[in-house]
N, C-alpha and C. Protein backbone atom coordinates (compact mmCIF):
# COMPACT_ATOMS: atom_id res chain seq x y z
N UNK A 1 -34.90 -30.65 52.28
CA UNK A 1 -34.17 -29.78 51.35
C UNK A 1 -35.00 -29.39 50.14
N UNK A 2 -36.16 -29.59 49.87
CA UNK A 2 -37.11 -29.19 48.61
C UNK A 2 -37.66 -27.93 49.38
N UNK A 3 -37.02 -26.80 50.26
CA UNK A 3 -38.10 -25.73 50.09
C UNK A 3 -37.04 -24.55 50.42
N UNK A 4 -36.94 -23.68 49.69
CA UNK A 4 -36.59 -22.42 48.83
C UNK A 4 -37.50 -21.46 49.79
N UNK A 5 -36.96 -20.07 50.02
CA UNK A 5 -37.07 -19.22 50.17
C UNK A 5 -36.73 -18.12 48.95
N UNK A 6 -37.89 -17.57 48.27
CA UNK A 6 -37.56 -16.23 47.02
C UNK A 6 -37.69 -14.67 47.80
N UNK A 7 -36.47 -14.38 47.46
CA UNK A 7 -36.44 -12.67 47.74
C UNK A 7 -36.75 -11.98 47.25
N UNK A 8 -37.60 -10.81 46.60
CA UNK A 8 -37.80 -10.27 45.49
C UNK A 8 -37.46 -8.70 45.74
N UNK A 9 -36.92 -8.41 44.77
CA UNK A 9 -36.29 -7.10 44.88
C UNK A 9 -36.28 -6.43 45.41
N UNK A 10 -35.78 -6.33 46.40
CA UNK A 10 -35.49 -5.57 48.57
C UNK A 10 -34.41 -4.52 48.20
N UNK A 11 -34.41 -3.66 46.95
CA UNK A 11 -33.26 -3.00 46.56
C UNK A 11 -33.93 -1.40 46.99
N UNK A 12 -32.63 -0.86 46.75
CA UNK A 12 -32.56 0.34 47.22
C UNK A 12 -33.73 1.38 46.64
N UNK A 13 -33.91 1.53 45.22
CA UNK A 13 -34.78 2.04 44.37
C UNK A 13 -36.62 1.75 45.01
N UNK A 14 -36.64 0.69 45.46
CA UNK A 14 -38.23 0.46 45.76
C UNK A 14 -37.47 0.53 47.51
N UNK A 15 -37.14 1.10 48.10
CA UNK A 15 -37.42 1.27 49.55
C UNK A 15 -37.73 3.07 49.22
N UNK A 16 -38.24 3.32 50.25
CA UNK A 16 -38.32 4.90 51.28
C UNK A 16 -37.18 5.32 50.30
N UNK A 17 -37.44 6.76 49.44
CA UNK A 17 -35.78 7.41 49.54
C UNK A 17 -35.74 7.08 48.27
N UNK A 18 -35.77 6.06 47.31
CA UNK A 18 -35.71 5.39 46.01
C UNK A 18 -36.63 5.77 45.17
N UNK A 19 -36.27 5.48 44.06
CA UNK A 19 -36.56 6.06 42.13
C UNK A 19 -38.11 5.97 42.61
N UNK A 20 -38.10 4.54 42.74
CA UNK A 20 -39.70 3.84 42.89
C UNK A 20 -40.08 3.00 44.13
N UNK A 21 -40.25 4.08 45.38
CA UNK A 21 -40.21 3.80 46.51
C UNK A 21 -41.49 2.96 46.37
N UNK A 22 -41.76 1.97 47.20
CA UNK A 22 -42.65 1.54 47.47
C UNK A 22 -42.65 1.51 49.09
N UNK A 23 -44.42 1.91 49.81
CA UNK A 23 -44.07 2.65 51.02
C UNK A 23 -43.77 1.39 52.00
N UNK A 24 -43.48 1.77 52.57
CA UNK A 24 -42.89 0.82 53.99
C UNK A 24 -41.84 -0.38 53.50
N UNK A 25 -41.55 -0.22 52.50
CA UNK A 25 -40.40 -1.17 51.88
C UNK A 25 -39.56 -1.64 52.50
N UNK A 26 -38.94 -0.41 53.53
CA UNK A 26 -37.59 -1.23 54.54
C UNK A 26 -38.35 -1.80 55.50
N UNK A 27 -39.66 -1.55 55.39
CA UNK A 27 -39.79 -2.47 57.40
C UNK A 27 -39.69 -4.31 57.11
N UNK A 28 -39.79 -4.66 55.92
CA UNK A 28 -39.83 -6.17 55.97
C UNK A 28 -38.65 -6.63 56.07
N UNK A 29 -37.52 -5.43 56.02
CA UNK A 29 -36.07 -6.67 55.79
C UNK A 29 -35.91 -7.22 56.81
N UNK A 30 -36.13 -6.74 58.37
CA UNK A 30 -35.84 -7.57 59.33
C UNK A 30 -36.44 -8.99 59.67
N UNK A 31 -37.53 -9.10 59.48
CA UNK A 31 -38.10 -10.29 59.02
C UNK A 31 -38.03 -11.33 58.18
N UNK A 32 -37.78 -10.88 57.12
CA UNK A 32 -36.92 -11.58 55.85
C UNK A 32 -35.57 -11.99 56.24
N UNK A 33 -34.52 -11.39 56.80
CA UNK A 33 -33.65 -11.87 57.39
C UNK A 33 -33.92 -12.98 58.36
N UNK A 34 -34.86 -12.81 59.48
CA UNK A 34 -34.97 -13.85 60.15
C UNK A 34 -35.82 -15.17 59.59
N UNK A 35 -36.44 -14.70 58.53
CA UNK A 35 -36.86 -16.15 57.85
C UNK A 35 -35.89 -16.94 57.29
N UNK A 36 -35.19 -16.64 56.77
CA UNK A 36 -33.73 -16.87 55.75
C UNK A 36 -33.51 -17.95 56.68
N UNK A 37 -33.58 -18.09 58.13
CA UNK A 37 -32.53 -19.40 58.73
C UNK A 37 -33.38 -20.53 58.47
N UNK A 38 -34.61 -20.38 58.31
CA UNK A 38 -35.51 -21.84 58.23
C UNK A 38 -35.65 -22.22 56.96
N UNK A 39 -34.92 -21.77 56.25
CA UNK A 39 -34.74 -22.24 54.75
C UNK A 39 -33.19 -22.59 54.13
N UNK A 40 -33.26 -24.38 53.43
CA UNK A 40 -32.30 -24.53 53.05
C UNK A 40 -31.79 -23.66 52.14
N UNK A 41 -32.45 -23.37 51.44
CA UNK A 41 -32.13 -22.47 50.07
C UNK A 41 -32.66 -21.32 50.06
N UNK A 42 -32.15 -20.13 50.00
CA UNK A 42 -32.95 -18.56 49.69
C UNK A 42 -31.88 -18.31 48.24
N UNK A 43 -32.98 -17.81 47.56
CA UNK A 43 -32.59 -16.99 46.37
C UNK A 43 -33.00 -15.32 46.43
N UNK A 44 -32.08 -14.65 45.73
CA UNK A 44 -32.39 -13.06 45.72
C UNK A 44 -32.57 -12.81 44.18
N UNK A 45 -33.74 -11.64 43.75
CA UNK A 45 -33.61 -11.45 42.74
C UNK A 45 -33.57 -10.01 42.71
N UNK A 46 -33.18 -9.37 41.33
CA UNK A 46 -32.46 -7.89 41.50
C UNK A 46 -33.17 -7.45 40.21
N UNK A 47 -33.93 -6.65 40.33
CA UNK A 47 -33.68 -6.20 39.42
C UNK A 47 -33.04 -5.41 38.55
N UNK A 48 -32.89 -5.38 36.96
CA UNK A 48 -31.42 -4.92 36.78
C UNK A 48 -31.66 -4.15 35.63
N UNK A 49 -31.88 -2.92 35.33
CA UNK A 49 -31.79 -2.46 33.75
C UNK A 49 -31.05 -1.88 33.17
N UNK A 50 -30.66 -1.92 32.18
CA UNK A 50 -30.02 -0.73 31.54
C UNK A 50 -30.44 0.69 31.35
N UNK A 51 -29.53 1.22 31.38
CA UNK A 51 -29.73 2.60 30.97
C UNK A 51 -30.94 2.71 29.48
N UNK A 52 -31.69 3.78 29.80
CA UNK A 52 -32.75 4.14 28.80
C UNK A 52 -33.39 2.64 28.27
N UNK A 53 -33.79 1.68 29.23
CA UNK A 53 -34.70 0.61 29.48
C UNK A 53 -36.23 0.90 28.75
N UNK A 54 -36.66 -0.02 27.75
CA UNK A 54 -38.17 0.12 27.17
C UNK A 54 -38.79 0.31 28.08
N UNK A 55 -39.07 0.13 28.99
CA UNK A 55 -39.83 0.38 30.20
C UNK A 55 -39.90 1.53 30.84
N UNK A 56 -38.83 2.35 30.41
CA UNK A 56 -38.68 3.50 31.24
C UNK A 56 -39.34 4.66 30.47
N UNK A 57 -40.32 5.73 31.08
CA UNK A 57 -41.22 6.56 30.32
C UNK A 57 -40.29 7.14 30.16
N UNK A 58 -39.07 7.75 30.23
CA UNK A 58 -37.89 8.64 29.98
C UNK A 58 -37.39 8.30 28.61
N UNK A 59 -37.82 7.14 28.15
CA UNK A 59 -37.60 6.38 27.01
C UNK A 59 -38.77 6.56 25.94
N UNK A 60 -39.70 7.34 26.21
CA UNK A 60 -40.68 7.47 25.33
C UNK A 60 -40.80 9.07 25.40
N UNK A 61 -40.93 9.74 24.21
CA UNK A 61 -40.95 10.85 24.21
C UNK A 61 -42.56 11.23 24.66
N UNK A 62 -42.66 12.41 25.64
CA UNK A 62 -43.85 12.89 26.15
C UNK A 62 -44.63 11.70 27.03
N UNK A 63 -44.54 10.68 27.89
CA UNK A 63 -44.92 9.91 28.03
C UNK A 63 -44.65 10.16 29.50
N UNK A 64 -45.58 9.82 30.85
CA UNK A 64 -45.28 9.91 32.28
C UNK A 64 -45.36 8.74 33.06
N UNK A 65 -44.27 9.21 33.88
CA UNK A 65 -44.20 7.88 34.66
C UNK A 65 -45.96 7.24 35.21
N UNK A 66 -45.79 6.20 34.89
CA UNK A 66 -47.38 5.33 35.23
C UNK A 66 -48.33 5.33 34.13
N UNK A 67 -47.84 5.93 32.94
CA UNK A 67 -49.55 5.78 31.83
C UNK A 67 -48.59 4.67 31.51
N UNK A 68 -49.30 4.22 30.45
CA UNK A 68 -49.31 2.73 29.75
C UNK A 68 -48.77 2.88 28.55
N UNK A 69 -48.31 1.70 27.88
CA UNK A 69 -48.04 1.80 26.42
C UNK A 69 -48.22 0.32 26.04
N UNK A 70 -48.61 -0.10 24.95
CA UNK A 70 -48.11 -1.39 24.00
C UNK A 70 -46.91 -1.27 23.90
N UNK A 71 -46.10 -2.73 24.12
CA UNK A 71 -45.11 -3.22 23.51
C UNK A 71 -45.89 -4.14 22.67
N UNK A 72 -44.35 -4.93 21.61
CA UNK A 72 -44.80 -6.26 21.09
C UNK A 72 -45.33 -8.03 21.84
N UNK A 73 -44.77 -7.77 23.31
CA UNK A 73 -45.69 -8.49 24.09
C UNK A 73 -46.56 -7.78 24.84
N UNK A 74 -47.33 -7.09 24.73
CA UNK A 74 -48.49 -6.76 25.41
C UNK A 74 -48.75 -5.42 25.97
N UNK A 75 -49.58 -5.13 27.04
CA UNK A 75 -49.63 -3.58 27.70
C UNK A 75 -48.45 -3.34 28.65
N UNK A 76 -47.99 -2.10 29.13
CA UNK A 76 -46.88 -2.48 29.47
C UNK A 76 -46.78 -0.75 30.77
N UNK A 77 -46.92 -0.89 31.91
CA UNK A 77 -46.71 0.34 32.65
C UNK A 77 -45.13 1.08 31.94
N UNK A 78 -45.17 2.58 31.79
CA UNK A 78 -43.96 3.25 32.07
C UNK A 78 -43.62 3.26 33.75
N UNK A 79 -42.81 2.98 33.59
CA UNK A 79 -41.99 3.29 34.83
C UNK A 79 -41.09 4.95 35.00
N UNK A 80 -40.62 5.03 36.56
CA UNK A 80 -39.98 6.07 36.30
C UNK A 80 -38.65 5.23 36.11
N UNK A 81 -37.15 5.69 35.76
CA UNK A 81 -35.93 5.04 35.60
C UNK A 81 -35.57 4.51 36.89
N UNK A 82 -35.23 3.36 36.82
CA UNK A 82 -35.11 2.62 38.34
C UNK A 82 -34.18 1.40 38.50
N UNK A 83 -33.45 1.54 39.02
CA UNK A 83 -32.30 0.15 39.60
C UNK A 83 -31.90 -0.18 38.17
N UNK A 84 -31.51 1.04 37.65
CA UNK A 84 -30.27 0.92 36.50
C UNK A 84 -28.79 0.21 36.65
N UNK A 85 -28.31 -0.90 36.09
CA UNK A 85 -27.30 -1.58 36.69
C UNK A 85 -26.23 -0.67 37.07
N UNK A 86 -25.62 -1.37 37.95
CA UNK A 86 -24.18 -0.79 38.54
C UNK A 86 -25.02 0.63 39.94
N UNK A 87 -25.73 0.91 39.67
CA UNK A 87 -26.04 2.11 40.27
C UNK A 87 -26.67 1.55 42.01
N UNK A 88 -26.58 2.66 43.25
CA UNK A 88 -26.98 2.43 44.29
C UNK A 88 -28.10 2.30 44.54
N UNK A 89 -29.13 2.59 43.49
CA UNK A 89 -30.42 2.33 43.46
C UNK A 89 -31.00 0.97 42.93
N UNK A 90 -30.25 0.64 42.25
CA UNK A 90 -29.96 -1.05 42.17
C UNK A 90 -29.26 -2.11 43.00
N UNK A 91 -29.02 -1.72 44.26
CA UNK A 91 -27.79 -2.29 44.72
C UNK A 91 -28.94 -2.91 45.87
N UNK A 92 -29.17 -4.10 46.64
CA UNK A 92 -29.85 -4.73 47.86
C UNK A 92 -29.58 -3.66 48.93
N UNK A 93 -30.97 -3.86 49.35
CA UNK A 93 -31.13 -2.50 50.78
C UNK A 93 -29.91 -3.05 51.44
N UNK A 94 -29.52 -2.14 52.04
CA UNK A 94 -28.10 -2.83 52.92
C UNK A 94 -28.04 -3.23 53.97
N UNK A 95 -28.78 -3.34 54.81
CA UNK A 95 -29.79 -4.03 55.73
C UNK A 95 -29.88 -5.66 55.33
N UNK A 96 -30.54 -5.94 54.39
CA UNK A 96 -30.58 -7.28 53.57
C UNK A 96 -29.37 -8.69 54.28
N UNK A 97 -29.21 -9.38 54.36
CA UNK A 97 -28.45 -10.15 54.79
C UNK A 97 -28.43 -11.19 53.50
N UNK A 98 -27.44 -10.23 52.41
CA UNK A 98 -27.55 -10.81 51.04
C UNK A 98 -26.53 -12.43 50.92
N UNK A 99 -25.69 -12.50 52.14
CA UNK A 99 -24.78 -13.35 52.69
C UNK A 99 -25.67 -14.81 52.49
N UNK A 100 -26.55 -14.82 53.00
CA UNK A 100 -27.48 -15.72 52.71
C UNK A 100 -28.00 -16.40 51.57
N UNK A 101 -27.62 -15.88 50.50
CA UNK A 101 -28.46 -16.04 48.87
C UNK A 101 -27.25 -17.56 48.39
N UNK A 102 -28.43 -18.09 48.05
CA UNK A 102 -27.24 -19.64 47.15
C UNK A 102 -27.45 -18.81 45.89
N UNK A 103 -28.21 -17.95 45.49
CA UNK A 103 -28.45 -17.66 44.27
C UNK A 103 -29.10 -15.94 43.80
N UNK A 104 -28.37 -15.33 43.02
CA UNK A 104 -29.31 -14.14 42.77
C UNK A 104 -29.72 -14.20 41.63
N UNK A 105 -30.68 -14.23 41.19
CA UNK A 105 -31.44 -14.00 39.60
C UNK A 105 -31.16 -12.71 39.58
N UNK A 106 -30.47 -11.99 38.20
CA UNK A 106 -30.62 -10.63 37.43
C UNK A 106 -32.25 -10.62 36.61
N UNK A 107 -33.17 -9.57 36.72
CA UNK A 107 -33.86 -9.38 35.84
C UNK A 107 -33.99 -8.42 35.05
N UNK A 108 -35.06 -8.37 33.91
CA UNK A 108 -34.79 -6.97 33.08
C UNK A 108 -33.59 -6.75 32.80
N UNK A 109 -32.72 -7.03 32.47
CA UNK A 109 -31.69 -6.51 31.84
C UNK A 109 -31.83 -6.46 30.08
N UNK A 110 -32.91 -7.14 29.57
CA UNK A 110 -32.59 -7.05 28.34
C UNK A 110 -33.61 -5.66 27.91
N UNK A 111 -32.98 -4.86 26.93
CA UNK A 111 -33.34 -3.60 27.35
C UNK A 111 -34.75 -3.07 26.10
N UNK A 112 -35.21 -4.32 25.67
CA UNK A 112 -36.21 -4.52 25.16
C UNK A 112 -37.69 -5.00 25.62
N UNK A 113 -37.75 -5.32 26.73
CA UNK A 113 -38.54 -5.85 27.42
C UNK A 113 -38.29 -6.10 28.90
N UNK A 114 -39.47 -5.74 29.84
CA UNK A 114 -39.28 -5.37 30.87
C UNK A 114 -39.62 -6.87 31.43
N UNK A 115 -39.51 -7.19 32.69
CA UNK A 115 -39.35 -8.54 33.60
C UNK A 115 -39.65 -8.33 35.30
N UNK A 116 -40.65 -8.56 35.59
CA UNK A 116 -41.36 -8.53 36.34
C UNK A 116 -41.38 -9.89 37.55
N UNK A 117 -41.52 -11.21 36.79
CA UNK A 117 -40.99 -12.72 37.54
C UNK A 117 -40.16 -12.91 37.55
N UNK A 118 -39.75 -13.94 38.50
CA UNK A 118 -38.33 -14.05 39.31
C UNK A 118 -38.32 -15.34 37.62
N UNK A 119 -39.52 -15.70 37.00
CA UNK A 119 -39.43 -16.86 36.05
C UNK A 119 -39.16 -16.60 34.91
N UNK A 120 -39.89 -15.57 34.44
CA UNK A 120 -39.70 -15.38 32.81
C UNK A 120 -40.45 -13.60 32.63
N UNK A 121 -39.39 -13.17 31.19
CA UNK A 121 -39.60 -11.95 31.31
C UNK A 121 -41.26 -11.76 30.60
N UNK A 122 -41.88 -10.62 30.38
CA UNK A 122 -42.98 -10.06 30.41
C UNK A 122 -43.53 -10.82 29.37
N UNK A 123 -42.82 -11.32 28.15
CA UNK A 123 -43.44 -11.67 27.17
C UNK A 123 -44.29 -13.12 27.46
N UNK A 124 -44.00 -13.70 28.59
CA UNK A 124 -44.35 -14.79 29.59
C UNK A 124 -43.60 -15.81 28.73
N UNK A 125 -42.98 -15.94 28.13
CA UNK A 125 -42.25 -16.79 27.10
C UNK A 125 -40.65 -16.91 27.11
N UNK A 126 -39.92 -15.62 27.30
CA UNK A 126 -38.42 -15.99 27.74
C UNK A 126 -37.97 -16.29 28.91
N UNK A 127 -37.29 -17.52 29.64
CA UNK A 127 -37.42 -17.87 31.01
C UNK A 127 -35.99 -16.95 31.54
N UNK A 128 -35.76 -17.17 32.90
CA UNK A 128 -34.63 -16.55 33.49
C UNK A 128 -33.72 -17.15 33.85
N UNK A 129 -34.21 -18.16 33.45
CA UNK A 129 -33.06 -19.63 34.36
C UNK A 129 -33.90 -20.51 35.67
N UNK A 130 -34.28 -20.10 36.47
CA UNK A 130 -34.74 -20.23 38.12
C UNK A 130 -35.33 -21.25 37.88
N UNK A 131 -36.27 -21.59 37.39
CA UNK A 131 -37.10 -22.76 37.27
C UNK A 131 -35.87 -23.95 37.21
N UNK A 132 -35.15 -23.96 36.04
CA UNK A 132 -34.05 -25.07 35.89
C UNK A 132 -33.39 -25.47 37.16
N UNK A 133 -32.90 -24.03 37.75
CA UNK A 133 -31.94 -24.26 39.04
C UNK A 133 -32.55 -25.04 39.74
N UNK A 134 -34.12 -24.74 39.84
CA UNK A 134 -34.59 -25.25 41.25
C UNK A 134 -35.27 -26.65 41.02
N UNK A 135 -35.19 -26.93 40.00
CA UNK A 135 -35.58 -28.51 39.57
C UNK A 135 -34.36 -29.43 39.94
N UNK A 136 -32.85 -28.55 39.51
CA UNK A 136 -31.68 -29.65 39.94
C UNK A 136 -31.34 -29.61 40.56
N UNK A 137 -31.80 -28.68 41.85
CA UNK A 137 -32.14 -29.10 42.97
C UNK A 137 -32.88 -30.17 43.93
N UNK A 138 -33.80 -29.94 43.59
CA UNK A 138 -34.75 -30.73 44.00
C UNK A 138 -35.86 -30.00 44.84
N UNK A 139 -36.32 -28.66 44.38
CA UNK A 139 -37.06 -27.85 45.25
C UNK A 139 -38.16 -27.89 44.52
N UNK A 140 -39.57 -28.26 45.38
CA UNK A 140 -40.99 -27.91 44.95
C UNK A 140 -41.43 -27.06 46.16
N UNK A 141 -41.10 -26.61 46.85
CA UNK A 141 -41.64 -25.49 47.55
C UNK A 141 -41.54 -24.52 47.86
N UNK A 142 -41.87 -23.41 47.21
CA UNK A 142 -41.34 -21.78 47.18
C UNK A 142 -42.21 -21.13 48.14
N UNK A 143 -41.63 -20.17 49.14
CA UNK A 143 -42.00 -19.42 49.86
C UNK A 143 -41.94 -17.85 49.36
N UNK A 144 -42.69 -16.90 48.82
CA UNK A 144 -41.94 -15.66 48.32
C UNK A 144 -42.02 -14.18 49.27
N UNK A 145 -41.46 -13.71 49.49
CA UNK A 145 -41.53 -11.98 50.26
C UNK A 145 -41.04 -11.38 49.39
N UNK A 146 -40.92 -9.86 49.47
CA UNK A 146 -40.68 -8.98 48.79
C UNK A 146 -41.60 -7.97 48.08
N UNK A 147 -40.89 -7.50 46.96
CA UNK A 147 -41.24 -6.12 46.74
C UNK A 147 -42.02 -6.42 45.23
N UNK A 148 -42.55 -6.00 44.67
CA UNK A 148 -43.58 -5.74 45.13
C UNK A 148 -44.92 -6.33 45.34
N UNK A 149 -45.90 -6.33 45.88
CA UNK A 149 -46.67 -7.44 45.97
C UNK A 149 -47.49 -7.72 45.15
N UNK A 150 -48.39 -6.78 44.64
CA UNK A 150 -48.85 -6.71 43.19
C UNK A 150 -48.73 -6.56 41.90
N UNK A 151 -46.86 -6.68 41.84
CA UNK A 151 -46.17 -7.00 40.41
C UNK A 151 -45.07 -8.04 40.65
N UNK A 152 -44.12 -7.36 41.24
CA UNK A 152 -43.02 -8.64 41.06
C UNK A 152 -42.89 -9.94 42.20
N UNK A 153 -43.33 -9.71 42.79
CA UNK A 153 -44.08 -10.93 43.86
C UNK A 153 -45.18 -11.73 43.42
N UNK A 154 -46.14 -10.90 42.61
CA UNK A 154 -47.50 -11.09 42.14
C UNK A 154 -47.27 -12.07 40.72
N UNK A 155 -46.20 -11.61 39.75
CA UNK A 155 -45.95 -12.48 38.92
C UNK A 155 -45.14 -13.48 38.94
N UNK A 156 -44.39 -13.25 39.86
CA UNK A 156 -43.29 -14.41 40.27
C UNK A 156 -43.66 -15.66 40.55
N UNK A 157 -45.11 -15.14 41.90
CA UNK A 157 -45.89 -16.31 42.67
C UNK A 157 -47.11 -17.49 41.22
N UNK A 158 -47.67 -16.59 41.11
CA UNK A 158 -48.20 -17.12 39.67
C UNK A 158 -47.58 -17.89 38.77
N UNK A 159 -46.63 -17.12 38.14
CA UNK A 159 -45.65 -18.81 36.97
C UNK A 159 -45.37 -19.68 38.15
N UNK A 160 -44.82 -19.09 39.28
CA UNK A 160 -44.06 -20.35 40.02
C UNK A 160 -45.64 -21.84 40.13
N UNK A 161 -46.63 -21.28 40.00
CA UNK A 161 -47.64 -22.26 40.65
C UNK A 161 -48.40 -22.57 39.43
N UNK A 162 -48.33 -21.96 38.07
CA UNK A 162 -47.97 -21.99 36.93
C UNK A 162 -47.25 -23.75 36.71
N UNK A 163 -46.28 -23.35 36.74
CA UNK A 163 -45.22 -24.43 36.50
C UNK A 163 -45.00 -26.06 37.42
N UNK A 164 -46.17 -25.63 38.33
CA UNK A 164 -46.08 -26.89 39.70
C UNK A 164 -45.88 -26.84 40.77
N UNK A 165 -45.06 -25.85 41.42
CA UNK A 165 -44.59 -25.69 42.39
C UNK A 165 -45.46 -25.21 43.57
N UNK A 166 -45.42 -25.61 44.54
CA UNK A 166 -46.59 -25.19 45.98
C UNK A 166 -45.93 -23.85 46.74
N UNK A 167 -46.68 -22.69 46.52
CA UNK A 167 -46.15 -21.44 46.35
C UNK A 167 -47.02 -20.96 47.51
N UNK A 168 -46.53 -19.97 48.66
CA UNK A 168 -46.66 -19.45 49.82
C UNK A 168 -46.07 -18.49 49.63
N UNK A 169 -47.16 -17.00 49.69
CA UNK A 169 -46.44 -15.82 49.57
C UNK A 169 -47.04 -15.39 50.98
N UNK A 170 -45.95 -14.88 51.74
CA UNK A 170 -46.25 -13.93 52.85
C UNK A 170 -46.10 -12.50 52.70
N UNK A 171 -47.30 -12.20 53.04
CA UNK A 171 -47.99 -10.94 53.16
C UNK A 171 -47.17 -9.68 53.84
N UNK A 172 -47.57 -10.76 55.21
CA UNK A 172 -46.58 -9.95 55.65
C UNK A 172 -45.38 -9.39 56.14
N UNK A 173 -44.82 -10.22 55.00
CA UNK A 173 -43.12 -9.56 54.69
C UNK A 173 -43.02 -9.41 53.41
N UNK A 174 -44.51 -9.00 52.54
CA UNK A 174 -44.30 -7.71 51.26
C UNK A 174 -45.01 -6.35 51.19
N UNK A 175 -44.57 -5.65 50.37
CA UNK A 175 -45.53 -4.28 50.34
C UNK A 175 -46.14 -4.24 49.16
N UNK A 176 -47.02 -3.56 48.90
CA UNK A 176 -47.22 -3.12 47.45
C UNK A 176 -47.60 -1.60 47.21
N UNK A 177 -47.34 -1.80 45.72
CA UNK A 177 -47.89 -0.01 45.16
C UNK A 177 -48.96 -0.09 45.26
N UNK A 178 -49.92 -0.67 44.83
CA UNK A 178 -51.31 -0.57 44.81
C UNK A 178 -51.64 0.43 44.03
N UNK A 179 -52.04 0.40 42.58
CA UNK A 179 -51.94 0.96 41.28
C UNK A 179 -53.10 1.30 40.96
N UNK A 180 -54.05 1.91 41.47
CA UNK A 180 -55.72 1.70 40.57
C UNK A 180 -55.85 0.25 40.83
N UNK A 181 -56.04 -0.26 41.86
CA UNK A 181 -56.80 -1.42 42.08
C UNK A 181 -55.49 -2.63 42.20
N UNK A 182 -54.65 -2.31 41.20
CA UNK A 182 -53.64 -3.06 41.68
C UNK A 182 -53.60 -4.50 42.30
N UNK A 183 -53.65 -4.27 43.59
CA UNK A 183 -53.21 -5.40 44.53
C UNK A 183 -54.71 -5.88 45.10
N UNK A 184 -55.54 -5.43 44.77
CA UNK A 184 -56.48 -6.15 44.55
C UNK A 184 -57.16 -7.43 43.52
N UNK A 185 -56.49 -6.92 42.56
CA UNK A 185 -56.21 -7.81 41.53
C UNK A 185 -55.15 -8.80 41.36
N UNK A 186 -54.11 -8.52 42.26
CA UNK A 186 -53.30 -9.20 42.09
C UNK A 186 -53.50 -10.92 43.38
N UNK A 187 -54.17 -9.91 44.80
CA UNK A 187 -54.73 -10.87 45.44
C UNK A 187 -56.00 -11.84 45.02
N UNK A 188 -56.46 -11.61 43.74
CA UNK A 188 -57.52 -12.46 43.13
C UNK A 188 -56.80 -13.03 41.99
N UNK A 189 -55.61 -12.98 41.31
CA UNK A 189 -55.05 -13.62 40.84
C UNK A 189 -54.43 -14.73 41.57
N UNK A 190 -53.59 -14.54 42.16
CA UNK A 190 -53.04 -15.50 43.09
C UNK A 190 -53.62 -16.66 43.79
N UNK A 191 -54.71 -16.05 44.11
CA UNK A 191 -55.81 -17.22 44.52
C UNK A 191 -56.56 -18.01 43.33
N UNK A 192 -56.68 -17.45 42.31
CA UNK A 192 -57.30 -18.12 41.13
C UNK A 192 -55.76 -19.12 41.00
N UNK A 193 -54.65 -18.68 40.77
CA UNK A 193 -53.82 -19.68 40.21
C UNK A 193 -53.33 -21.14 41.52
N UNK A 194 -53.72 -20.65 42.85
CA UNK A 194 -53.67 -21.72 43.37
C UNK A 194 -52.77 -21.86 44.58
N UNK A 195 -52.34 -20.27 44.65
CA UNK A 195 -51.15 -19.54 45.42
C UNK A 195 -51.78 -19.35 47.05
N UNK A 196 -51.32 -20.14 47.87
CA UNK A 196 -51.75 -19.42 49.13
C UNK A 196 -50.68 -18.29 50.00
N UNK A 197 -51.68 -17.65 50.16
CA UNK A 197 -51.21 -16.28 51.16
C UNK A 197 -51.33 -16.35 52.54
N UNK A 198 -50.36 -16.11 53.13
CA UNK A 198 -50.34 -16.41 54.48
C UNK A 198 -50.15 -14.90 55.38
């Protein structure tokens, strides 16, 4: 019972069709579904923003989706507006076999700072809860899939191995944007922090 399965945002907005498609997004849910049975525990995380979100270049006057800006924690991508709460673009691909989740983490919702780990938002300093849950549990072994692989998979996997935990991200049941190098960087992060990829 110490090993967890993490979902990472399999929502409507980052599939085919969505705000911030990321490509081939729906082909992992079937897989992800069938991993779900060999795990005592799967968690889902969502991401969640509010309307006119710091993150969102729609929120900065003259500003396009993908240049950069400073916040007060750090550099920070504009996004285009994406998986705004309540909305179908926020809602789990429907495909998803969300039936399965002991747990969904909300992220980003605070509309000051954007949140990227299933652990703590961008400032790497406010947590989300997850870590706690999965200590009173009794889980040290996180498995992660999802979206995306070179941000919210990419930072998720990192604090999680960060914090102790023996972290297995499969490849291939995530996608990524691949950003200017992106997920290249993100696959040399992961390995620097101690993360194996399978």
């Amino acid at each position: 019972m110490t090993k967890a399965l993490i979902v990472i945002d399999i929502q409507n907005d980052f599939c085919p069709g969505g705000a911030l498609a990321v490509a081939g997004g729906d082909e992992i849910v079937p897989g992800v579904n069938a991993l779900m049975a060999e795990f005592p525990a799967v968690i889902l995380t969502q991401d969640w923003h509010p309307a006119g979100h710091s993150s969102f270049a729609s929120s900065h006057d003259g500003a396009a989706p993908f240049s950069m800006t400073d916040m007060p924690y750090g550099p920070q991508v504009l996004w285009p507006d994406h998986c705004v709460q309540g909305s179908d673009g926020a809602a789990f691909h429907p495909a998803l076999d969300t039936d399965r989740a002991d747990l969904v983490i909300r992220k980003g919702y605070n509309p000051a700072i954007d949140s990227y780990s299933a652990f703590f938002e961008n400032d790497q300093a406010t947590p989300t809860g997850l870590e706690g849950y999965l200590r009173s549990r009794g889980i040290t072994d996180l498995t992660m899939v999802g979206l995306a692989t070179d941000f919210c998979v990419n930072f998720s996997a990192t604090d999680a191995a960060r914090l102790g935990f023996a972290v297995t991200v499969r490849r291939d049941l995530c996608r990524a944007i691949d950003m200017e190098g992106s997920l290249g960087a993100a696959m040399e992060g992961m390995a620097a922090a101690g993360v194996r990829v399978a």
